[in-house]
Protein backbone atom coordinates (compact mmCIF):
# COMPACT_ATOMS: atom_id res chain seq x y z
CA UNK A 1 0.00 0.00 0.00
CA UNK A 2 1.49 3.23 -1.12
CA UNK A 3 1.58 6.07 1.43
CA UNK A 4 1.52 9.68 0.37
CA UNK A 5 3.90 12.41 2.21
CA UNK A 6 2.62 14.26 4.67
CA UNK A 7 3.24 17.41 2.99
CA UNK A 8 0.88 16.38 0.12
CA UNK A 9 -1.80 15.65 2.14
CA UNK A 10 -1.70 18.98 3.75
CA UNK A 11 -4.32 22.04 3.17
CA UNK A 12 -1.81 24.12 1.69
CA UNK A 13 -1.24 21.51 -0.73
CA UNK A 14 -4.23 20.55 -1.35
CA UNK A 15 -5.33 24.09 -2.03
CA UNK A 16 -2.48 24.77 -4.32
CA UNK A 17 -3.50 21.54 -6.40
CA UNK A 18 -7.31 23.29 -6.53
CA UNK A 19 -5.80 26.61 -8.13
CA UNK A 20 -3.33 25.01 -10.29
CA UNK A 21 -6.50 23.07 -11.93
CA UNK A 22 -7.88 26.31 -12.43
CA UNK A 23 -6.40 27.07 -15.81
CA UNK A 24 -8.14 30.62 -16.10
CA UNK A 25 -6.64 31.60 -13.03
CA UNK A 26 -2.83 30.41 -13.77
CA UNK A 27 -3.37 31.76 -17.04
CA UNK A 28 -4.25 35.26 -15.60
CA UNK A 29 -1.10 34.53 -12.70
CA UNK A 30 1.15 34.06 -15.50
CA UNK A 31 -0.06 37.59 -17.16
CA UNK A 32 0.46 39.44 -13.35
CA UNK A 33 4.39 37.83 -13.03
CA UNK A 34 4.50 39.27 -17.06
CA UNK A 35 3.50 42.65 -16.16
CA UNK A 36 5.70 42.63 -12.67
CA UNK A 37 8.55 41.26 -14.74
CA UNK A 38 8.13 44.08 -17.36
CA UNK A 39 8.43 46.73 -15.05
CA UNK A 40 10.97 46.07 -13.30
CA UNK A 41 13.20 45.47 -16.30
CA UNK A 42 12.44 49.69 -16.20
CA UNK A 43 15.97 50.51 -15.93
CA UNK A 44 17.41 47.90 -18.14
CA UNK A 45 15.09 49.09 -21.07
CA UNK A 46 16.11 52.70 -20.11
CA UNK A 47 20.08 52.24 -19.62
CA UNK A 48 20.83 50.06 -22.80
CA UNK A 49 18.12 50.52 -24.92
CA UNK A 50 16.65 53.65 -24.76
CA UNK A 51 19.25 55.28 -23.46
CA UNK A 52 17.05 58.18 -21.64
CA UNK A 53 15.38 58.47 -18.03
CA UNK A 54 11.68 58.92 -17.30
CA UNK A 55 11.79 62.21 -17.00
CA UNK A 56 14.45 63.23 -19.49
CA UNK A 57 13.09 65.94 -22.07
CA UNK A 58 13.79 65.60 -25.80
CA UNK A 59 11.48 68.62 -27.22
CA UNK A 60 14.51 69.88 -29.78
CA UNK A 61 15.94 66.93 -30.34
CA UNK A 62 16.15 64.73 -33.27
CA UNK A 63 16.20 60.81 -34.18
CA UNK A 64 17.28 58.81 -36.74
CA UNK A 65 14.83 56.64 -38.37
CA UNK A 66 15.64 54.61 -41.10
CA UNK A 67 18.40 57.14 -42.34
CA UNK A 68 16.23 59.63 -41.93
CA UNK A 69 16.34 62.73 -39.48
CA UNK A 70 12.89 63.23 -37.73
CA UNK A 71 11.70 65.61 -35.08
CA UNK A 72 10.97 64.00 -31.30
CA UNK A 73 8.31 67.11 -31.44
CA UNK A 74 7.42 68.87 -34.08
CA UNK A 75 7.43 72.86 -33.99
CA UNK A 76 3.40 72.33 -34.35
CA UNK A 77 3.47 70.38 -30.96
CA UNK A 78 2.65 67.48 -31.92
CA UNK A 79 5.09 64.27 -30.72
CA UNK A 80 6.84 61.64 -32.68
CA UNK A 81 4.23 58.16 -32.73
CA UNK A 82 5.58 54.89 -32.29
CA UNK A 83 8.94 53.28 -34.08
CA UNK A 84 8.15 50.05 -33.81
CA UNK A 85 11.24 49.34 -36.58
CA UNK A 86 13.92 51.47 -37.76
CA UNK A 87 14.92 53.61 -34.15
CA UNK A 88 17.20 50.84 -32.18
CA UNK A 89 14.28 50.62 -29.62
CA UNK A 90 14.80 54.56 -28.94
CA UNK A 91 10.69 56.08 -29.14
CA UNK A 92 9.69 52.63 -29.10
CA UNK A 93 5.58 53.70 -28.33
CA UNK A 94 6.71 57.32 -29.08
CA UNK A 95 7.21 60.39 -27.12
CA UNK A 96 4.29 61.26 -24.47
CA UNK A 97 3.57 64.99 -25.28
CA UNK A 98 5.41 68.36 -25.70
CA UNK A 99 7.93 67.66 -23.47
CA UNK A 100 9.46 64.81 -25.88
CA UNK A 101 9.96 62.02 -22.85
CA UNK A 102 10.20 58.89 -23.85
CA UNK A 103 6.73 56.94 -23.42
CA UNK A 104 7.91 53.11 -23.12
CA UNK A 105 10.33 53.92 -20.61
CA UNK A 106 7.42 56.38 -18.83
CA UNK A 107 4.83 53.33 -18.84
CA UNK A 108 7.79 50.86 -17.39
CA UNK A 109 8.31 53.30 -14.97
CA UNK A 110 5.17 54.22 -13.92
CA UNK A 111 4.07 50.99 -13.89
CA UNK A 112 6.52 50.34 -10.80
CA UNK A 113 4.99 53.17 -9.29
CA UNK A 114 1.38 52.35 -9.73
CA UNK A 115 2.26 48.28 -7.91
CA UNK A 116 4.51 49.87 -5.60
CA UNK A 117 1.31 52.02 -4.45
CA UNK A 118 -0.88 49.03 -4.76
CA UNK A 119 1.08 46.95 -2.73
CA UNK A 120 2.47 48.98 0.11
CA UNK A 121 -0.92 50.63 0.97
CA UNK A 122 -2.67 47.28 0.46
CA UNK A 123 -0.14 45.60 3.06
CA UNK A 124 -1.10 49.03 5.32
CA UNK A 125 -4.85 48.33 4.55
CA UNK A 126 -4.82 44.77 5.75
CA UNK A 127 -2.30 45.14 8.72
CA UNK A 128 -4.53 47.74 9.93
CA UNK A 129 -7.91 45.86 8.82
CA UNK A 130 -6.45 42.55 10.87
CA UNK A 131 -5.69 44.42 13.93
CA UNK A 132 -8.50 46.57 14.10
CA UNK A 133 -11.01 43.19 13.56
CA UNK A 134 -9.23 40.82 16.16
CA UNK A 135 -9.50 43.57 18.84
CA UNK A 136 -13.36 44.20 18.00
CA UNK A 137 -14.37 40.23 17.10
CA UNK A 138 -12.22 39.41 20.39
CA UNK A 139 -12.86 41.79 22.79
CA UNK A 140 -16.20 42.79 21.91
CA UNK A 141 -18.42 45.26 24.35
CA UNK A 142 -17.08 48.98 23.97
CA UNK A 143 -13.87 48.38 21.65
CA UNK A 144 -15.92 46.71 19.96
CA UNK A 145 -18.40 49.67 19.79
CA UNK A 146 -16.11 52.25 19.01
CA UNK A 147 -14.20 50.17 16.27
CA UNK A 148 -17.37 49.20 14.92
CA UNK A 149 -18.59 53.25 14.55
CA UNK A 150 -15.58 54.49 12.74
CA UNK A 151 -15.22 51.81 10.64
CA UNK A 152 -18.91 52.61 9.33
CA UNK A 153 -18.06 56.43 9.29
CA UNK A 154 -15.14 55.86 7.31
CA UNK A 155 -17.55 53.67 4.98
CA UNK A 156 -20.29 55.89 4.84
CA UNK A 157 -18.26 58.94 3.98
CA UNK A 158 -18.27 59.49 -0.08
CA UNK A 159 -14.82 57.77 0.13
CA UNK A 160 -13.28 59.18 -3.21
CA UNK A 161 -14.36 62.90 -3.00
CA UNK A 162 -12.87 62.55 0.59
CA UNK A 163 -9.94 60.61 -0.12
CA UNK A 164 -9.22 63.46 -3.54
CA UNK A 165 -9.37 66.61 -1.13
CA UNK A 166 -7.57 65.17 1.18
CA UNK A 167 -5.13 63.94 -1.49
CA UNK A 168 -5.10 67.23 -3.04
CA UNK A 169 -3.99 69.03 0.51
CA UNK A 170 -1.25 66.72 0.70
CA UNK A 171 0.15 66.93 -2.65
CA UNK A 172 -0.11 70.88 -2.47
CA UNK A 173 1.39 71.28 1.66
CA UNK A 174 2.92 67.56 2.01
CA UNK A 175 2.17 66.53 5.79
CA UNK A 176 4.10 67.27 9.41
CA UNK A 177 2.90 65.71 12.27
CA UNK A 178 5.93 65.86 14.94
CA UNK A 179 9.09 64.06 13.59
CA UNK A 180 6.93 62.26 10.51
CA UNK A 181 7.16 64.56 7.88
CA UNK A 182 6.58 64.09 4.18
CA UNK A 183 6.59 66.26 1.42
CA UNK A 184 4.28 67.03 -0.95
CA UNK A 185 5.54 65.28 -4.38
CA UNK A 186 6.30 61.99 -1.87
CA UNK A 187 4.35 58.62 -3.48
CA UNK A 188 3.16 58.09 0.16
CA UNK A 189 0.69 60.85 0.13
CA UNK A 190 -1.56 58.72 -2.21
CA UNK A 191 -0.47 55.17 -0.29
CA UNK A 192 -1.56 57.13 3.34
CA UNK A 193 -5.06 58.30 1.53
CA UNK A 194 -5.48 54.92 0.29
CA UNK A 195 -4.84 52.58 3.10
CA UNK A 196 -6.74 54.54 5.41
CA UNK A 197 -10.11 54.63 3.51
CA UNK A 198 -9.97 51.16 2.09
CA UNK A 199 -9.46 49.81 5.92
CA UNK A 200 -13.33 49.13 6.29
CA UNK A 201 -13.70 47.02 3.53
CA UNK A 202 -11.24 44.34 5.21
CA UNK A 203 -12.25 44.93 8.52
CA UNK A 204 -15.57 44.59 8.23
CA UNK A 205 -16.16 40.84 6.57
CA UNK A 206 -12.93 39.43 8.90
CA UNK A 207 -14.80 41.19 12.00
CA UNK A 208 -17.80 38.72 11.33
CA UNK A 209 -15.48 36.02 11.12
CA UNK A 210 -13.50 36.82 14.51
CA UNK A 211 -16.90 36.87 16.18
CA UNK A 212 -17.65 33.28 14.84
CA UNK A 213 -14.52 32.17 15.64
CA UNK A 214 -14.15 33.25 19.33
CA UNK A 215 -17.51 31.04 20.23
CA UNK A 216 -15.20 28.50 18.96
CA UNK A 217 -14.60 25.02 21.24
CA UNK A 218 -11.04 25.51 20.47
CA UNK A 219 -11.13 28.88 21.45
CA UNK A 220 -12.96 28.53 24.83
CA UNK A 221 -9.97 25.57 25.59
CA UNK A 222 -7.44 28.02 24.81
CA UNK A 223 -9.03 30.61 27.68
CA UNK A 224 -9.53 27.67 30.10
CA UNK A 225 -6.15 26.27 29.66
CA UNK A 226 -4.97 30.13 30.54
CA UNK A 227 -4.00 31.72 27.43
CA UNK A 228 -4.27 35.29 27.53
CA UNK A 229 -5.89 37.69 25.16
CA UNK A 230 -3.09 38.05 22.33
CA UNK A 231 -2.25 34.42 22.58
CA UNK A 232 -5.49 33.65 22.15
CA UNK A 233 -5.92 36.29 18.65
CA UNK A 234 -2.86 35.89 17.39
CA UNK A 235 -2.07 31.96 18.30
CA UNK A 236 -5.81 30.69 17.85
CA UNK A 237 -8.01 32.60 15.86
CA UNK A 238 -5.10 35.10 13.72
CA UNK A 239 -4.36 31.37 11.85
CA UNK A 240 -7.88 30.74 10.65
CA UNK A 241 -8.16 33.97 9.02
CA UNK A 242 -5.10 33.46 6.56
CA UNK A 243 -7.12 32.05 3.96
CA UNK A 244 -9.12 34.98 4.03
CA UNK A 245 -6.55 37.53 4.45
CA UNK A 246 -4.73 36.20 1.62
CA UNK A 247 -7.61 36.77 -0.48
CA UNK A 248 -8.47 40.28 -0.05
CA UNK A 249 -4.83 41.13 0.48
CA UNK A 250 -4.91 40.20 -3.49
CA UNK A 251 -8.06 41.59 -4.53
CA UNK A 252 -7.13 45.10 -2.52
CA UNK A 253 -4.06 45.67 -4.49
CA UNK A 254 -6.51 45.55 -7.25
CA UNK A 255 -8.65 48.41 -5.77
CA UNK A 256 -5.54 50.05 -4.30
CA UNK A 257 -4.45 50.33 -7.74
CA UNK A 258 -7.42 51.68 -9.33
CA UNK A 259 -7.96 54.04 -6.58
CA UNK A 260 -4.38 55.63 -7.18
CA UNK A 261 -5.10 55.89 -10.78
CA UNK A 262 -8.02 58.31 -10.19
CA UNK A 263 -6.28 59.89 -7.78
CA UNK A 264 -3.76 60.83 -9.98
CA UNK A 265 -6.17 61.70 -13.35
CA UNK A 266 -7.12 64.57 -11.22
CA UNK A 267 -3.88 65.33 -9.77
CA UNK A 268 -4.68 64.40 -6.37
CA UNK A 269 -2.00 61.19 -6.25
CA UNK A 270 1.82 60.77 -8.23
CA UNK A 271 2.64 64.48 -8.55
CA UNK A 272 5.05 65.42 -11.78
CA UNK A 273 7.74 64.41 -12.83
CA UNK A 274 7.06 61.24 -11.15
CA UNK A 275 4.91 59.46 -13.60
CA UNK A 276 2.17 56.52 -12.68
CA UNK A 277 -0.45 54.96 -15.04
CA UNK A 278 -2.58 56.98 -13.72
CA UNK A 279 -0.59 60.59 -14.39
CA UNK A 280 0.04 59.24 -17.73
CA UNK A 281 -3.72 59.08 -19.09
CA UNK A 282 -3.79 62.44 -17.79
CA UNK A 283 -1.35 63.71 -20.16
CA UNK A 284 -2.63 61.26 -22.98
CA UNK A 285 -5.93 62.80 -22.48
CA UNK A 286 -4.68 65.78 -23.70
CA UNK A 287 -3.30 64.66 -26.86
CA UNK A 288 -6.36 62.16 -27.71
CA UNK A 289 -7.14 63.10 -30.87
CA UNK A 290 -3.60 63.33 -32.00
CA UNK A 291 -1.88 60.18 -30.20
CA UNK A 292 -4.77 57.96 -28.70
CA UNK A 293 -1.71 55.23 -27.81
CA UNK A 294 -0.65 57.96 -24.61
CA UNK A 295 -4.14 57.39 -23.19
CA UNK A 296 -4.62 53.63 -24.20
CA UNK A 297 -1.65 52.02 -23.10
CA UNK A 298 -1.61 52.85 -19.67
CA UNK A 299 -5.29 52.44 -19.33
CA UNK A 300 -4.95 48.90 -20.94
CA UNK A 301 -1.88 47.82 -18.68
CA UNK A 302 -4.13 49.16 -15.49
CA UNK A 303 -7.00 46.69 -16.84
CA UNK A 304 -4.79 43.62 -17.29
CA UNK A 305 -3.39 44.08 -13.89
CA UNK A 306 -6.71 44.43 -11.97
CA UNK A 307 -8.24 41.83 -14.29
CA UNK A 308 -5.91 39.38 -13.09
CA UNK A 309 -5.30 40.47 -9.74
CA UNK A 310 -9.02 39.87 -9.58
CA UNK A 311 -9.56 36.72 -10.91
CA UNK A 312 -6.47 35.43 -9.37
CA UNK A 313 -8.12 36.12 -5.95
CA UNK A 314 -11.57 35.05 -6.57
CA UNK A 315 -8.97 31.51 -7.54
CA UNK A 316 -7.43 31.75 -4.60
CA UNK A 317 -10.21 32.10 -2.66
CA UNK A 318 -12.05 29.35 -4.07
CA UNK A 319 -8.75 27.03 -3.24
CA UNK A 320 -8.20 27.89 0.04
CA UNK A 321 -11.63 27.33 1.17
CA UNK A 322 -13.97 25.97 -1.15
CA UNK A 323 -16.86 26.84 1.37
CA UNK A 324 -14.87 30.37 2.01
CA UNK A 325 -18.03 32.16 0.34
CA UNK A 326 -20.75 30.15 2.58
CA UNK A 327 -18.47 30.98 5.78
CA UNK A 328 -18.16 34.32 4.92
CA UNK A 329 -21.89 35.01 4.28
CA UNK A 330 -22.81 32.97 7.62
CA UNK A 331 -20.06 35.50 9.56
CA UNK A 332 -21.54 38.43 8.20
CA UNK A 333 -24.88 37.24 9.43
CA UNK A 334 -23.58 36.24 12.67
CA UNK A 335 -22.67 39.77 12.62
CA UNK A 336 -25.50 41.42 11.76
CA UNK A 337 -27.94 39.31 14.08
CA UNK A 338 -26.25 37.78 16.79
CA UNK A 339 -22.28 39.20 16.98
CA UNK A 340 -23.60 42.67 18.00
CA UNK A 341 -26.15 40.77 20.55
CA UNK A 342 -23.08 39.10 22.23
CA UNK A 343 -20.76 41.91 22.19
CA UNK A 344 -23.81 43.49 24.21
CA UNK A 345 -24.19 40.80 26.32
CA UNK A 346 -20.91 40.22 27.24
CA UNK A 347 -20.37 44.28 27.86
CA UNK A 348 -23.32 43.93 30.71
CA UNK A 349 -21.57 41.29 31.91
């Protein structure tokens, strides 16, 4: 009788079997580790094939295509298009506007910018999110209250309009609070807006499930056995939750993502020269009817990447837990009904 490892019988593994049958989503994985891989190759691209920087201006200058001397931008305005052939990679999706810069090596860029953003304020999002829901789900009775109340102001406020003036103070005073300072053309202007108002959205739905969990058998023999409190979150119910926080740890970089890149269309996130997806439709905007590619390209690599962030998570999530959806919907309800009942209960006594 043949005996399988250990390893291979475990939930990781078993889990990573259920994605890997999911061709769509490896597929889509495969695209993601494409687009990370293409933009970190920035300075590569740049250094030996280029041969510019992001932000290095070429209005008067000339290139050679095809023997041929041609103007980066003409005296009209109006910027070189693509040289697909003919320019040794130099213009490569053309120059993106008056200024001449070179629009490949802008979109490489950028694009580390715009994941950069995702990711860190995603990470701050969740840390945050975690926290905040183990010290609510755990303790219940007044934390629980008052974590409960600002996470539904911060969801009730029109989270974009606030998140935009607040982004637009920063980027025009920067921030000083004491010995944190940060000035206003930093990238972590937008990632502070971001993380802070997407911290509902994770706290919420892994609230529900930390009040399901603590009426737990395993977490009652925990408490008897004389764990205390952060033992008990972190040690006991912090573990069951990874499934979950892995999830919307991937889909928020998706939504971290997007959010920069309307922050930035209306100047409220990246501030110039630094250039993002998002600051780059803003200047392709401009030029529409005369170079559509400035606008399209960026907009296109933003839809791959939260495309398959998205469906990569809704994989992951289906692997990890194949009743994660059911559990999730029966936490919320435990929340809604009896969670808040409990909290109550256990306050008065």
């Amino acid at each position: 009788m043949s005996t399988e490892p250990s390893a291979e019988r475990g939930p990781w593994s078993l889990a990573l079997r259920r994605f890997l049958r999911n061709r769509l989503a490896v597929a889509f994985l495969g695209l993601f580790v494409l687009i990370v891989l293409f933009v970190l190759a920035a300075p590569l691209w740049a250094d030996n094939v280029a041969h510019t920087g992001p932000n290095e201006e070429h209005t008067v200058e000339q290139i050679t295509v095809d023997g041929e001397k041609k103007d980066v931008v003409t005296p009209e305005g109006k910027p070189i298009g693509p040289q697909w052939f003919g320019a040794d990679g130099k213009f490569f999706l053309g120059a993106d506007g008056r200024l001449g810069r070179d629009e490949m090596v802008r979109l490489m860029y950028g694009g580390r910018t715009s994941l950069q953003i995702g990711i860190t304020a995603a990470l701050i999002a969740t840390i945050l999110a975690v926290v905040l829901a183990l010290l609510a789900g755990y303790f219940r009775g007044w934390v629980d209250g008052l974590i409960a109340r600002t996470l539904d102001t911060i969801w009730s406020l029109p989270v974009f309009l606030i998140g935009l003036a607040l982004g637009i103070a920063l980027a025009v005073g920067g921030l000083k609070i004491g010995p944190l300072e940060l000035s206003s053309g930093s990238i972590w202007n937008p990632i502070l807006v971001i993380s802070i108002f997407t911290v509902p959205y994770i706290a919420r739905p892994i609230r529900g499930q930390v009040l399901a969990l603590s009426e737990k058998e395993f977490v009652e023999a925990a408490v008897a056995q004389g764990a205390g409190p952060v033992r008990v979150m972190f040690s006991e119910i912090l573990p069951n939750l990874a499934s979950t926080i892995i999830v919307f740890f991937t889909l928020m970089i998706a939504n971290s993502m997007l959010f920069e890149a309307g922050l930035s269309f209306l100047g409220a996130g990246v501030q110039p020269p630094n250039s993002s997806w998002g600051t780059m439709i803003t200047v392709g905007v401009e030029l529409l009817n005369i170079q559509p590619l400035l606008a399209i390209l960026p907009g296109l690599m933003i839809m791959l990447t939260v495309l398959a962030l998205n469906i990569v998570g809704d994989a992951l999530r289906d692997a990890l837990d194949p009743r994660g959806k059911a559990r999730m919907d029966a936490a919320l309800e435990f929340e809604a009904q009896g969670g808040i009942a409990t909290g109550q209960q256990g306050a008065t006594a």
